[in-house]
N, C-alpha and C. Protein backbone atom coordinates (compact mmCIF):
# COMPACT_ATOMS: atom_id res chain seq x y z
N UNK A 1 -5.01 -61.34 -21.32
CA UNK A 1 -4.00 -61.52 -22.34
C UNK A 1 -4.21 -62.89 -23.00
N UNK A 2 -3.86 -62.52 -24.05
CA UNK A 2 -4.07 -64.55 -25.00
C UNK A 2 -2.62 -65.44 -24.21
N UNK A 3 -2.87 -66.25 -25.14
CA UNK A 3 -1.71 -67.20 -24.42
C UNK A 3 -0.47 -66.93 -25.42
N UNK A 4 0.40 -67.63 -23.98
CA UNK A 4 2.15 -67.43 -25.07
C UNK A 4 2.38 -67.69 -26.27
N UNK A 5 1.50 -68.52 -26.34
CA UNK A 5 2.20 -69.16 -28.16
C UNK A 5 1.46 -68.41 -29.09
N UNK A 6 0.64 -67.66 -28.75
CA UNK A 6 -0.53 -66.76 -29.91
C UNK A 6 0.38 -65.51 -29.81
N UNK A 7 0.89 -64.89 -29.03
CA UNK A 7 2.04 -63.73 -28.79
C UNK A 7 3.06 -64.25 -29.31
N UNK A 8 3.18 -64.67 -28.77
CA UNK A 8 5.05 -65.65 -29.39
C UNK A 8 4.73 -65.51 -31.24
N UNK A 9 3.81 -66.56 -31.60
CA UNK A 9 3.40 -66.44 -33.11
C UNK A 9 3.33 -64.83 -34.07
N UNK A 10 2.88 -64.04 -33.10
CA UNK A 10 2.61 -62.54 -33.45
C UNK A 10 4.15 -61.99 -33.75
N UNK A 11 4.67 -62.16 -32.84
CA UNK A 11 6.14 -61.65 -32.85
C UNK A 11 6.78 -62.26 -33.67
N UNK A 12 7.10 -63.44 -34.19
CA UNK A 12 7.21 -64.25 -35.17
C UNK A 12 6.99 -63.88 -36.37
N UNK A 13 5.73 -63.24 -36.90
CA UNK A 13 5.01 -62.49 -38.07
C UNK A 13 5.83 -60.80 -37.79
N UNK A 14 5.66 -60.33 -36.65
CA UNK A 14 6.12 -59.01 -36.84
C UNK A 14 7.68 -59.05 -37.08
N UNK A 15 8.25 -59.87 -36.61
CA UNK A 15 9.79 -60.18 -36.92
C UNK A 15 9.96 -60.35 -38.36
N UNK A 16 8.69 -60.63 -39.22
CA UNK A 16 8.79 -60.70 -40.84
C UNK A 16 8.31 -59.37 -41.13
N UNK A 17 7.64 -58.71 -40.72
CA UNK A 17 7.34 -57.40 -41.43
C UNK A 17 5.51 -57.24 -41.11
N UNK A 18 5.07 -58.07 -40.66
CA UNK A 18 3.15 -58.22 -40.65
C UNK A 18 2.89 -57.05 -39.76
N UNK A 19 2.25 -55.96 -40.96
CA UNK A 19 1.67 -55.13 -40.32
C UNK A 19 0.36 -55.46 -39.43
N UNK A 20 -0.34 -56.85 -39.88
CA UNK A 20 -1.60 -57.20 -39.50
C UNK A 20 -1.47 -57.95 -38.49
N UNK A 21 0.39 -58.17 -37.79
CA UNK A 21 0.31 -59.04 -37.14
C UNK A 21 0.92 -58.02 -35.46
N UNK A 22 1.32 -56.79 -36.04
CA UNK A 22 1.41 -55.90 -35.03
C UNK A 22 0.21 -55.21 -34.87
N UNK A 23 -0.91 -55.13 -35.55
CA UNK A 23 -2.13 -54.51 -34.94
C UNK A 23 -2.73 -55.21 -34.47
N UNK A 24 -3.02 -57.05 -34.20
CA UNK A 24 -3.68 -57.63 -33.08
C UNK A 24 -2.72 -57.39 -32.14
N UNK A 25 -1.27 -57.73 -32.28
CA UNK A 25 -0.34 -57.40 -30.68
C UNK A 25 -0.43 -56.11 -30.41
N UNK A 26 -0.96 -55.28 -30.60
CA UNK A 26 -1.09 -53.54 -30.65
C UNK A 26 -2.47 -53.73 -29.80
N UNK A 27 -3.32 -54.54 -30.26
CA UNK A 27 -4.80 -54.89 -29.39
C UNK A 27 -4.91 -55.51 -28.25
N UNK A 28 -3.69 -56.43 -28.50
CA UNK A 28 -3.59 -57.42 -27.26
C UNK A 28 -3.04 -56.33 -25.94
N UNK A 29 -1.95 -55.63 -26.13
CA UNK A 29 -0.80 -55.43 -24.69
C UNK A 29 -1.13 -53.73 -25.08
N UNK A 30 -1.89 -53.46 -25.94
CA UNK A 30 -1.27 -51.94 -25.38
C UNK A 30 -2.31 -50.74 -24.45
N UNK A 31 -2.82 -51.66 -23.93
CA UNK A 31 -3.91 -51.10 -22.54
C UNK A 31 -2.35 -51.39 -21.18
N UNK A 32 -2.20 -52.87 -21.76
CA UNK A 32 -1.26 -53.37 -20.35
C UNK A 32 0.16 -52.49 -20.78
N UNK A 33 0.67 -51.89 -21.53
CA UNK A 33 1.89 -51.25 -21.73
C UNK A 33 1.51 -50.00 -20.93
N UNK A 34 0.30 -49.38 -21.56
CA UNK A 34 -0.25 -48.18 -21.46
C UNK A 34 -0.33 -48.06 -19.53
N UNK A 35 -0.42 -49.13 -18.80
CA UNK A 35 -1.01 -48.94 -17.41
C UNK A 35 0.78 -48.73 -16.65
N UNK A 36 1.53 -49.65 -17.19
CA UNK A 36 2.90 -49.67 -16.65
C UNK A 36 3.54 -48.40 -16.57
N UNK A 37 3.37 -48.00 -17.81
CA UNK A 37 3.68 -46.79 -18.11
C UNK A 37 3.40 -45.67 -17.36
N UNK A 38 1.96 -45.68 -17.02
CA UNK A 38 1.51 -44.64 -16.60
C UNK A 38 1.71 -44.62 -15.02
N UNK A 39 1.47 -46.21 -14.47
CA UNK A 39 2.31 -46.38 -12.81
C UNK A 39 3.41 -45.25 -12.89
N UNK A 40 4.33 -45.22 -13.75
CA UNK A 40 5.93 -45.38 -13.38
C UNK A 40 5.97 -43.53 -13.75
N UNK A 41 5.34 -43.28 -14.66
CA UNK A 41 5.41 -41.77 -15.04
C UNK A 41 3.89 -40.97 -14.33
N UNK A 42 3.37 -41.51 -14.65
CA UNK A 42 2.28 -40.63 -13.38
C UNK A 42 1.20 -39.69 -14.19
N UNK A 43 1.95 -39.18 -15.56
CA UNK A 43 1.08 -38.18 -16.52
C UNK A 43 0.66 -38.80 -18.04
N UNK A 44 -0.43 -38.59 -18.15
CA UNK A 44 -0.87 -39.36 -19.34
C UNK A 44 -0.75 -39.06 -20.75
N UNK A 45 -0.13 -38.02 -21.22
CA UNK A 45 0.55 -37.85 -22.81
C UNK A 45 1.85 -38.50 -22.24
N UNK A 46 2.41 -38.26 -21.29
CA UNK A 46 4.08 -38.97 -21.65
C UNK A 46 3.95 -40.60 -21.58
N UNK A 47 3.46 -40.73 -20.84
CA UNK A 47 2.65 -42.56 -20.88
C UNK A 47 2.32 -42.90 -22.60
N UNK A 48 1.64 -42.26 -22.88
CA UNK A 48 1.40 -42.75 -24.38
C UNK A 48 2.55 -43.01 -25.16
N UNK A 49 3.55 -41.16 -24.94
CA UNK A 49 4.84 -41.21 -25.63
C UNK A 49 5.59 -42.94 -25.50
N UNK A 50 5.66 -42.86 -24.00
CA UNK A 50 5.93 -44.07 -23.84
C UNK A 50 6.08 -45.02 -24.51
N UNK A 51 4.74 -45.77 -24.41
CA UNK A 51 3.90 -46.71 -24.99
C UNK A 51 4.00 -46.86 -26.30
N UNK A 52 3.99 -45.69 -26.65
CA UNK A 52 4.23 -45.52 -28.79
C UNK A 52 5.80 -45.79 -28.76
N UNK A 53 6.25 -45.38 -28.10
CA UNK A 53 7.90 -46.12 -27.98
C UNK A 53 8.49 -47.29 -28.21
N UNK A 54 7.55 -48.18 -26.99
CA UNK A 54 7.43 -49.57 -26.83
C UNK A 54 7.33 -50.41 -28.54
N UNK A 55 6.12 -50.08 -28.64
CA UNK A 55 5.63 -50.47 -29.92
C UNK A 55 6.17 -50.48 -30.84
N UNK A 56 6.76 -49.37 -31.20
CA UNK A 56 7.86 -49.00 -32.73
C UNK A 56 8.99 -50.22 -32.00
N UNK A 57 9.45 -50.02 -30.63
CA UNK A 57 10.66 -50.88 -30.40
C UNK A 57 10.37 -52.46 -31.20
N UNK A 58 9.18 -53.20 -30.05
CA UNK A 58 8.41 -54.08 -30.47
C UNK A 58 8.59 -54.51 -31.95
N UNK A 59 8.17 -53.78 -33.05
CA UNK A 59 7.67 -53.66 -34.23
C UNK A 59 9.21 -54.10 -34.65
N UNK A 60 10.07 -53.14 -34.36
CA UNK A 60 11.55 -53.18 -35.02
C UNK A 60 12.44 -54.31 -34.38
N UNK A 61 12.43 -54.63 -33.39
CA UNK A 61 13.08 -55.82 -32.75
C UNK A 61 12.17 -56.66 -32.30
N UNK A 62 11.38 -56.85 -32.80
CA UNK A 62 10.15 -58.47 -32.25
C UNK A 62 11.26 -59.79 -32.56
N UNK A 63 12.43 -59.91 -33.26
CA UNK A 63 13.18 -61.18 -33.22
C UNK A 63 13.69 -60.92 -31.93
N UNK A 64 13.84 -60.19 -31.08
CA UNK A 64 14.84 -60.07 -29.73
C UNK A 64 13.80 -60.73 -28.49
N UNK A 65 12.59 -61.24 -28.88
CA UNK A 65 11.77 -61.85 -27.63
C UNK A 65 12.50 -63.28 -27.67
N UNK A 66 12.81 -64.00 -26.36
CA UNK A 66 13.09 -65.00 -26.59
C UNK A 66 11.68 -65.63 -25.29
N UNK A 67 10.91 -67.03 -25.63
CA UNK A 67 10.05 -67.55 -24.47
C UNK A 67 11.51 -68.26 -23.40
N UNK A 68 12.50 -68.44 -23.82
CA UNK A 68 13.29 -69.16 -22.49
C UNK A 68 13.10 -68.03 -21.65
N UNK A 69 13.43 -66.81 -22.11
CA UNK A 69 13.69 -65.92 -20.84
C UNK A 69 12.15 -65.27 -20.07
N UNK A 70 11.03 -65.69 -20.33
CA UNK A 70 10.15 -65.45 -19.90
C UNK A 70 9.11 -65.07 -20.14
N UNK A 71 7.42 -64.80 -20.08
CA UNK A 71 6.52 -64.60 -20.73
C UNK A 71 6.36 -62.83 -21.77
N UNK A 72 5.67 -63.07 -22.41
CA UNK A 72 5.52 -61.64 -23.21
C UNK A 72 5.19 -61.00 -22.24
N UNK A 73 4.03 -61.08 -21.31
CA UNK A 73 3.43 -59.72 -20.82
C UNK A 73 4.81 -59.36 -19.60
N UNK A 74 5.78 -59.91 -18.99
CA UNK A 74 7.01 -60.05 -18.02
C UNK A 74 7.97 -59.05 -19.37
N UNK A 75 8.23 -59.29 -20.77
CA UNK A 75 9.28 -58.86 -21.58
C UNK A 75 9.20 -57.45 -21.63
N UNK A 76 7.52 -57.34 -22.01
CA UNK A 76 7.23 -55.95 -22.14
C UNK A 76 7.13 -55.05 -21.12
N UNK A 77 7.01 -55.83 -19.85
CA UNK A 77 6.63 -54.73 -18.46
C UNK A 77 8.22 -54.25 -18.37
N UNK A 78 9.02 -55.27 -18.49
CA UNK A 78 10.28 -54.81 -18.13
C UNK A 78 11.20 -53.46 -19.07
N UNK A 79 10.42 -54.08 -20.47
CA UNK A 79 11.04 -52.91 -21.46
C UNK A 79 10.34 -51.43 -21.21
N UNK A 80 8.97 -51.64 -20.81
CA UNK A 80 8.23 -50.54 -20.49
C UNK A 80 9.09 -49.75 -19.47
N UNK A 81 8.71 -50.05 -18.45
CA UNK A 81 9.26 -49.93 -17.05
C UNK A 81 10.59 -49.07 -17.17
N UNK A 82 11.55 -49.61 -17.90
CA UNK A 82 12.84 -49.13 -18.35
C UNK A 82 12.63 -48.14 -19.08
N UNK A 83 12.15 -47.77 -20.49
CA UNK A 83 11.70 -46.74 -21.06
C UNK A 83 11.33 -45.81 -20.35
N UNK A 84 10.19 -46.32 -19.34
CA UNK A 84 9.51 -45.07 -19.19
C UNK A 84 10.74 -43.85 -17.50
N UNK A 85 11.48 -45.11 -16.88
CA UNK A 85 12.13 -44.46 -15.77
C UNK A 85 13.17 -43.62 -16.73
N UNK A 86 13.89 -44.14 -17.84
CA UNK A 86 14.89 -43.23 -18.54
C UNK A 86 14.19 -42.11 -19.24
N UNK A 87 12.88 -42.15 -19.11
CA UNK A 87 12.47 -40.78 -19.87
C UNK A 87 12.32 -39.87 -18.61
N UNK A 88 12.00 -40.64 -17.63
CA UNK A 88 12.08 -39.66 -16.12
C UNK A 88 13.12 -39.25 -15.91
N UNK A 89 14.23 -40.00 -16.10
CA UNK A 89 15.66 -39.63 -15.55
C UNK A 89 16.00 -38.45 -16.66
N UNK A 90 15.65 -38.37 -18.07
CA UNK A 90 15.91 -36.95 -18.68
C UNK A 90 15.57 -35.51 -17.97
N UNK A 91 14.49 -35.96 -17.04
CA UNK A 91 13.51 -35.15 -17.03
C UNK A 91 14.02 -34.27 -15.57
N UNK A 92 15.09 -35.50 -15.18
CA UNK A 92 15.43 -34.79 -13.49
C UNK A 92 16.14 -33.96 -13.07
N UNK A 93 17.42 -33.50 -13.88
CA UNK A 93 18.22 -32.26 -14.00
C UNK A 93 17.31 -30.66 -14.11
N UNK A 94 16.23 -31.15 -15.18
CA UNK A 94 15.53 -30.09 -14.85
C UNK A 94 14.56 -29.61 -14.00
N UNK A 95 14.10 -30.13 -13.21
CA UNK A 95 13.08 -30.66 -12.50
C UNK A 95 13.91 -30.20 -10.97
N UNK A 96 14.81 -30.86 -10.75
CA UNK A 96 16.16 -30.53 -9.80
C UNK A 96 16.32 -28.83 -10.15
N UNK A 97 16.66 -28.64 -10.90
CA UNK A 97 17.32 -26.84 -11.39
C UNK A 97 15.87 -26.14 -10.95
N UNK A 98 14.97 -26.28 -11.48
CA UNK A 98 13.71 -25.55 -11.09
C UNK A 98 13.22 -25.66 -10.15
N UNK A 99 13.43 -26.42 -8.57
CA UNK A 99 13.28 -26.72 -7.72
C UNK A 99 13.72 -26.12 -6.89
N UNK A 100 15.62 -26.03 -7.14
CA UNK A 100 16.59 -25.31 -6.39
C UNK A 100 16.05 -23.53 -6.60
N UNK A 101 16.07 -23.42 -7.88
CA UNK A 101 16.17 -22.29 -8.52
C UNK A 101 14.56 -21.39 -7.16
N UNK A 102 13.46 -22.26 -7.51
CA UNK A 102 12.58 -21.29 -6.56
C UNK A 102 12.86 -21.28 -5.07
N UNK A 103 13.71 -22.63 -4.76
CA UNK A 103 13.94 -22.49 -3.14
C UNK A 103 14.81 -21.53 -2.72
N UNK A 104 16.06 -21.20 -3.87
CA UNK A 104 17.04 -20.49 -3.52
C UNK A 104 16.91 -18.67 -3.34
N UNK A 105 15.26 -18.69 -4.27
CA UNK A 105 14.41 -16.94 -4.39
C UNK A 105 14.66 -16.82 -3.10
N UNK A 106 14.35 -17.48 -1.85
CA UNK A 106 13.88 -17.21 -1.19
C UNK A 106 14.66 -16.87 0.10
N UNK A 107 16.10 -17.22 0.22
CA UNK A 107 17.09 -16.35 0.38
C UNK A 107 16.86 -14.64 -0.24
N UNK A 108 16.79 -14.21 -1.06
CA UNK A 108 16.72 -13.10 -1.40
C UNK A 108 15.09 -12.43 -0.83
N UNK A 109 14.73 -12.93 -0.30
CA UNK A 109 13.16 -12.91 0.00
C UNK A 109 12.34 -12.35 -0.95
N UNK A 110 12.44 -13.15 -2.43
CA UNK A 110 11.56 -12.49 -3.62
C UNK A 110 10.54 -13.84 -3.37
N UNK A 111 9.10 -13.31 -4.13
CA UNK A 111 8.44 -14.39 -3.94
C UNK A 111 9.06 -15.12 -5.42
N UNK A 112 8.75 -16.35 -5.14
CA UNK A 112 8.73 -17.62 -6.17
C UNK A 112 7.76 -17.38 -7.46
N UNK A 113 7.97 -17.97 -8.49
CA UNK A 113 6.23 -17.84 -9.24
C UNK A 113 6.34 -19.59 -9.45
N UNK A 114 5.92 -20.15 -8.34
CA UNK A 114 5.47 -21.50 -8.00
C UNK A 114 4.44 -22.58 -9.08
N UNK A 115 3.34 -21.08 -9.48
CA UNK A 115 2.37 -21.62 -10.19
C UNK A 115 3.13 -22.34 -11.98
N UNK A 116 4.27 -21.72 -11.85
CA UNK A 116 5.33 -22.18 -13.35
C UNK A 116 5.70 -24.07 -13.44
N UNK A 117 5.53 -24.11 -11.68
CA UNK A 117 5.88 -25.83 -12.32
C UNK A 117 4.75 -26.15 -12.40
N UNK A 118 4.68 -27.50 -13.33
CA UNK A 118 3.55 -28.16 -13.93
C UNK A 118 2.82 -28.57 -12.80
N UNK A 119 1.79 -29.18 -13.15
CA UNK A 119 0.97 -30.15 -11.73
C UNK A 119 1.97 -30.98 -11.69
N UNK A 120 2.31 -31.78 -12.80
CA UNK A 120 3.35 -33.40 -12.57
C UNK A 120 4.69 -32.69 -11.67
N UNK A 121 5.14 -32.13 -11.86
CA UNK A 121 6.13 -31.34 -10.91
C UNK A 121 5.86 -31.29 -9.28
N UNK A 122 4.69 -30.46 -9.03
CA UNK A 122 4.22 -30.57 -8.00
C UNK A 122 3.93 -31.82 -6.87
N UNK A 123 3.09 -32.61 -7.66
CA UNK A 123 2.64 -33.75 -7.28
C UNK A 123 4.11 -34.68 -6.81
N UNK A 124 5.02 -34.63 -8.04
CA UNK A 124 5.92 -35.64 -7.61
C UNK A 124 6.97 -34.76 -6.30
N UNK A 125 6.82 -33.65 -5.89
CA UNK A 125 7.89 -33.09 -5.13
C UNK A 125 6.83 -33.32 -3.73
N UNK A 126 5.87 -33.38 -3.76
CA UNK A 126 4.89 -33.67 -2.62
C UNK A 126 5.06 -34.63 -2.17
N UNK A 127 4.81 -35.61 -2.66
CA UNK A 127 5.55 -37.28 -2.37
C UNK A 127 6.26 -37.50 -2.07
N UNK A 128 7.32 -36.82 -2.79
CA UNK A 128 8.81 -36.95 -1.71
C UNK A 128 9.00 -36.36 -0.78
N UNK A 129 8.58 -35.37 -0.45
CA UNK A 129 8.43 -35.04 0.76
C UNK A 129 8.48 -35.83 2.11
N UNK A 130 7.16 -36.67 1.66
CA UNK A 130 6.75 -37.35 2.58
C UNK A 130 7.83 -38.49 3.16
N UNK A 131 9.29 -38.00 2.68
CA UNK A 131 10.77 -39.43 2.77
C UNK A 131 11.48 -38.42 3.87
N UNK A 132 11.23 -36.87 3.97
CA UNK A 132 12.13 -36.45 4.10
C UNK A 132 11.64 -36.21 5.84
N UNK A 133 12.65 -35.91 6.92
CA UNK A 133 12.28 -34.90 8.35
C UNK A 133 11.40 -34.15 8.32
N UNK A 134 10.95 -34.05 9.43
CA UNK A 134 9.24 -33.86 9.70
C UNK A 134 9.58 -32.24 9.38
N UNK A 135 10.57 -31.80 10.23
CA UNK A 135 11.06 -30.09 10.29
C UNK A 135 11.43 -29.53 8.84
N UNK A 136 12.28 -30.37 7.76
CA UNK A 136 13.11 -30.29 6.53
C UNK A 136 11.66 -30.16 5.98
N UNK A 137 10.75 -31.39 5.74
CA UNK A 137 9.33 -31.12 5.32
C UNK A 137 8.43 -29.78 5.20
N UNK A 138 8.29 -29.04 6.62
CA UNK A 138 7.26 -28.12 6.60
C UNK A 138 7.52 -27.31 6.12
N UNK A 139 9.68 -27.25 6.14
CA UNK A 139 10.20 -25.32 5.91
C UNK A 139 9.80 -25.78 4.04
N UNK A 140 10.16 -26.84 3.76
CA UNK A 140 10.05 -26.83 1.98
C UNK A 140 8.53 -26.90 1.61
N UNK A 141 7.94 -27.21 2.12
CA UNK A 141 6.41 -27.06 1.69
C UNK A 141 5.57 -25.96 2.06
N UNK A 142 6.12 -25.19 3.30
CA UNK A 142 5.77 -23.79 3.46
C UNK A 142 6.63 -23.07 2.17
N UNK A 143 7.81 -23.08 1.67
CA UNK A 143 8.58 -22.05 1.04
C UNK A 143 8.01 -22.63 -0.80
N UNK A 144 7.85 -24.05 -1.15
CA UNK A 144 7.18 -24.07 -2.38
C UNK A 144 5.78 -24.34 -2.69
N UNK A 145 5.08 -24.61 -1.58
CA UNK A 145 3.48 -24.91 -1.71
C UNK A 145 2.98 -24.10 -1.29
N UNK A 146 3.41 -23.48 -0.29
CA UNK A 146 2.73 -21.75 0.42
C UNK A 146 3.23 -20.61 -0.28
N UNK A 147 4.33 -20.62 -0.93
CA UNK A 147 5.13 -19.36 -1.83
C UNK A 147 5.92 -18.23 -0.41
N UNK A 148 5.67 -19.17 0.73
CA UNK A 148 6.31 -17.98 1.78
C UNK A 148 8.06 -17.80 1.64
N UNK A 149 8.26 -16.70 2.11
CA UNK A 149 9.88 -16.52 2.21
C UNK A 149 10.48 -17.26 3.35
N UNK A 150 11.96 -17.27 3.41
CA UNK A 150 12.62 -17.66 4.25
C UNK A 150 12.20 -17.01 5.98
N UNK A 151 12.13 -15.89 5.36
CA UNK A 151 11.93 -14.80 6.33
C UNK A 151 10.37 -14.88 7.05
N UNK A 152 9.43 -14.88 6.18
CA UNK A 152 8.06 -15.86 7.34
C UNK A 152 8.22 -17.21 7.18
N UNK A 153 8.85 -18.05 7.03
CA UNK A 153 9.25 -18.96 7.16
C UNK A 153 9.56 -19.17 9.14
N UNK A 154 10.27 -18.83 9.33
CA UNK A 154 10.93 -18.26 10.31
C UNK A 154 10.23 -17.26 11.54
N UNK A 155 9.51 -17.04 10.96
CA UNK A 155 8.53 -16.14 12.22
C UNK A 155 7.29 -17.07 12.27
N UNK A 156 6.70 -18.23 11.42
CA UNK A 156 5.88 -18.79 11.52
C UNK A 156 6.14 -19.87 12.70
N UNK A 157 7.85 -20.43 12.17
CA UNK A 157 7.92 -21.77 13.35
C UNK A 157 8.69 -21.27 14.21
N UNK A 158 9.02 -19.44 14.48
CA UNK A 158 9.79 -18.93 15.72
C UNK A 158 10.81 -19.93 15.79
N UNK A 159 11.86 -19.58 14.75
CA UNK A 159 12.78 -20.23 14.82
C UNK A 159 13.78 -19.00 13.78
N UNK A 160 15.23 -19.08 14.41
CA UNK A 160 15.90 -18.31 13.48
C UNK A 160 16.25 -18.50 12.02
N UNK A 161 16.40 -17.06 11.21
CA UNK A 161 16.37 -17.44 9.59
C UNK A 161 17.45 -18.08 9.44
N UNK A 162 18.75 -18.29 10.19
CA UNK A 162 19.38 -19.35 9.61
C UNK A 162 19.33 -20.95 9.88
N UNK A 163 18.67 -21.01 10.69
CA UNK A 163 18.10 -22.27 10.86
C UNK A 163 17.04 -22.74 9.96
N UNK A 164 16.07 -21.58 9.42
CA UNK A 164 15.37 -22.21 8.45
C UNK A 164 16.04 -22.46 7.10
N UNK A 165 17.52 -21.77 7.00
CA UNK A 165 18.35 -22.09 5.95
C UNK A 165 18.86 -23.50 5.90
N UNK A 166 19.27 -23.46 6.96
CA UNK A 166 19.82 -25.10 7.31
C UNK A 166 18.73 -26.61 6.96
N UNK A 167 17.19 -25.63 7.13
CA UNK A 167 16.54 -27.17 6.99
C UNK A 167 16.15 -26.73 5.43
N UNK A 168 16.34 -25.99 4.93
CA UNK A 168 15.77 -25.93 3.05
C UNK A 168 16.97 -26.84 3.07
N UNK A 169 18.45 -26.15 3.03
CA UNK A 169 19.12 -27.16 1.98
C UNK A 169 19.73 -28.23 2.98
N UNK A 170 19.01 -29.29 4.27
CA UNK A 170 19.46 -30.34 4.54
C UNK A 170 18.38 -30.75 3.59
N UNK A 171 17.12 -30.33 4.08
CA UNK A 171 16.23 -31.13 2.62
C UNK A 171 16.17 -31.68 1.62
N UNK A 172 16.98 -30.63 1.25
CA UNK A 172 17.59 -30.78 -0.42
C UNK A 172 18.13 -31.66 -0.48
N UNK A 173 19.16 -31.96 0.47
CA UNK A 173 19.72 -33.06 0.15
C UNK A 173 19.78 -34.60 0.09
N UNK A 174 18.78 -34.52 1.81
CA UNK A 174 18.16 -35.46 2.06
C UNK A 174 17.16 -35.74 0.49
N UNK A 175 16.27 -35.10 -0.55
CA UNK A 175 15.96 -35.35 -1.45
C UNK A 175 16.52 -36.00 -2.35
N UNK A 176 18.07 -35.55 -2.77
CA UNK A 176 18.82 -35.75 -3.51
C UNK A 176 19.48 -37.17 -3.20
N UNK A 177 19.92 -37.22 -1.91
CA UNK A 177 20.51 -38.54 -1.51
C UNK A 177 19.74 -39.90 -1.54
N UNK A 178 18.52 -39.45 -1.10
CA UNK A 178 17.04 -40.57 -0.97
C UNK A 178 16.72 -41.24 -2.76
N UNK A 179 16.82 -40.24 -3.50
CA UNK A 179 16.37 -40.28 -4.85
C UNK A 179 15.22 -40.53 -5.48
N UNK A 180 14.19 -40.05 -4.02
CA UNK A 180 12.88 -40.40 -3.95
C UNK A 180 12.48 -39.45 -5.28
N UNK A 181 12.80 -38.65 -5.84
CA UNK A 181 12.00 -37.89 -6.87
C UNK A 181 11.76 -38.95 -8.39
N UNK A 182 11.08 -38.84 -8.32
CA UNK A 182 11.00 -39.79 -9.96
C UNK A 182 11.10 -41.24 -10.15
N UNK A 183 11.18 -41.85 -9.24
CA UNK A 183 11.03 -43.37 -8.10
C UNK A 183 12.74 -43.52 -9.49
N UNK A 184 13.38 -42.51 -9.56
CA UNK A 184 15.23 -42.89 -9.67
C UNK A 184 16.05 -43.70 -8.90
N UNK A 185 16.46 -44.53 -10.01
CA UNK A 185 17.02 -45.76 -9.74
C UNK A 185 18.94 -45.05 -9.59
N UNK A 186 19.93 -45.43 -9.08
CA UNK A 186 20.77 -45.26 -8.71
C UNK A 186 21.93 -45.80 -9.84
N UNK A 187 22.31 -44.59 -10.35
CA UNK A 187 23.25 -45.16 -12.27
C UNK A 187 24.34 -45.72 -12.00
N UNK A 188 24.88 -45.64 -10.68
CA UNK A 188 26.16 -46.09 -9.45
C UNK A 188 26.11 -47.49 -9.80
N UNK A 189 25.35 -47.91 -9.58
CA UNK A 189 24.99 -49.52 -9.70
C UNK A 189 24.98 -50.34 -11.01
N UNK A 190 25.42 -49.61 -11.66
CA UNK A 190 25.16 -49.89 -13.45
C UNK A 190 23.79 -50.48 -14.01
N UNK A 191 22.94 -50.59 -13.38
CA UNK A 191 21.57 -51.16 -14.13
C UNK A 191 21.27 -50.38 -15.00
N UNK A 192 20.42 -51.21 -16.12
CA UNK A 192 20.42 -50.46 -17.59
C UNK A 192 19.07 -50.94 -17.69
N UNK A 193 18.31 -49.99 -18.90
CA UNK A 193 17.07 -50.13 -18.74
C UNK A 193 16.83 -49.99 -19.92
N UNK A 194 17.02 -51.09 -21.14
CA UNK A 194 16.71 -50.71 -22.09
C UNK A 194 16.34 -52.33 -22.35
């Protein structure tokens, strides 16, 4: 990254309108926007979305940097960072509904069609996993990564089907309570991320 006062100066010009002065700061930070981004969201078109976010923000409020409160590449990780968890947090009601929705098939012992959530879906429900009881773990990753029913569910770990009921939705909740899905920050607490 250049130094503060060559950023600072940029923002200064883009705070006047310099289109020429947001395409070197467009050169400078938007690999380092682009990486934050993609830490925090995991998939690489919504990272960009991101990132193109940042920028227009950037572009339209470059008078809102102040150096007392800390360096550019610290202003932007933080605005990033924030952007990109509130575009996750849109994303978790549904993500949650489609989750429940195939665990709950399986009470009815229909198979799931599993292959419907995305990879990014997948990947991030795998991970969390790894927060939850070893037992809560296997019945949800046998019933959404194996596509098995409740019902071999249950003849696999010789254990009764309502007990394998009990560990889908302690899971669930243990998921829900942990808030490990989407590295979700807790709205209880009022932190704001903008």
């Amino acid at each position: 990254m250049e130094n503060q006062q060559t950023s600072y100066y940029l923002l200064l010009d883009m705070a006047q309108g310099s289109r020429e002065a947001f395409n070197r700061f467009y050169q400078l930070y938007s690999d380092y926007v682009f990486r934050i981004a993609f830490n925090v969201i995991g998939e690489q078109l919504t990272a960009e979305d991101v990132c193109h976010d940042i920028f227009l923000d950037v572009f339209q409020n470059a008078d809102q940097y102040s150096p007392k409160r800390g360096s550019v590449e610290a202003w932007l990780a933080i605005k990033t960072k924030s952007r990109a968890i509130d575009h996750l947090r849109k994303k978790k009601p549904l993500l949650i509904d489609r989750f429940e929705a195939i665990l709950m098939s399986y009470e009815k012992d229909q198979p799931a069609e599993v292959a419907a959530l995305s990879k990014m879906e997948h990947e991030i429900i795998l991970a969390a996993l790894n927060h939850i009881p070893k037992a809560q773990r296997e019945v949800i990753y046998g019933a959404y990564f194996e596509g098995k029913t409740q019902k071999e569910l249950a003849e696999k770990f010789k254990r009764p089907l309502g007990t394998i009921k009990s560990l889908v939705r302690y899971g669930l909740n243990h998921l829900r309570k942990q808030k490990i899905l989407l590295q979700w920050i807790d709205s209880d607490r009022g932190e704001r991320h903008d």
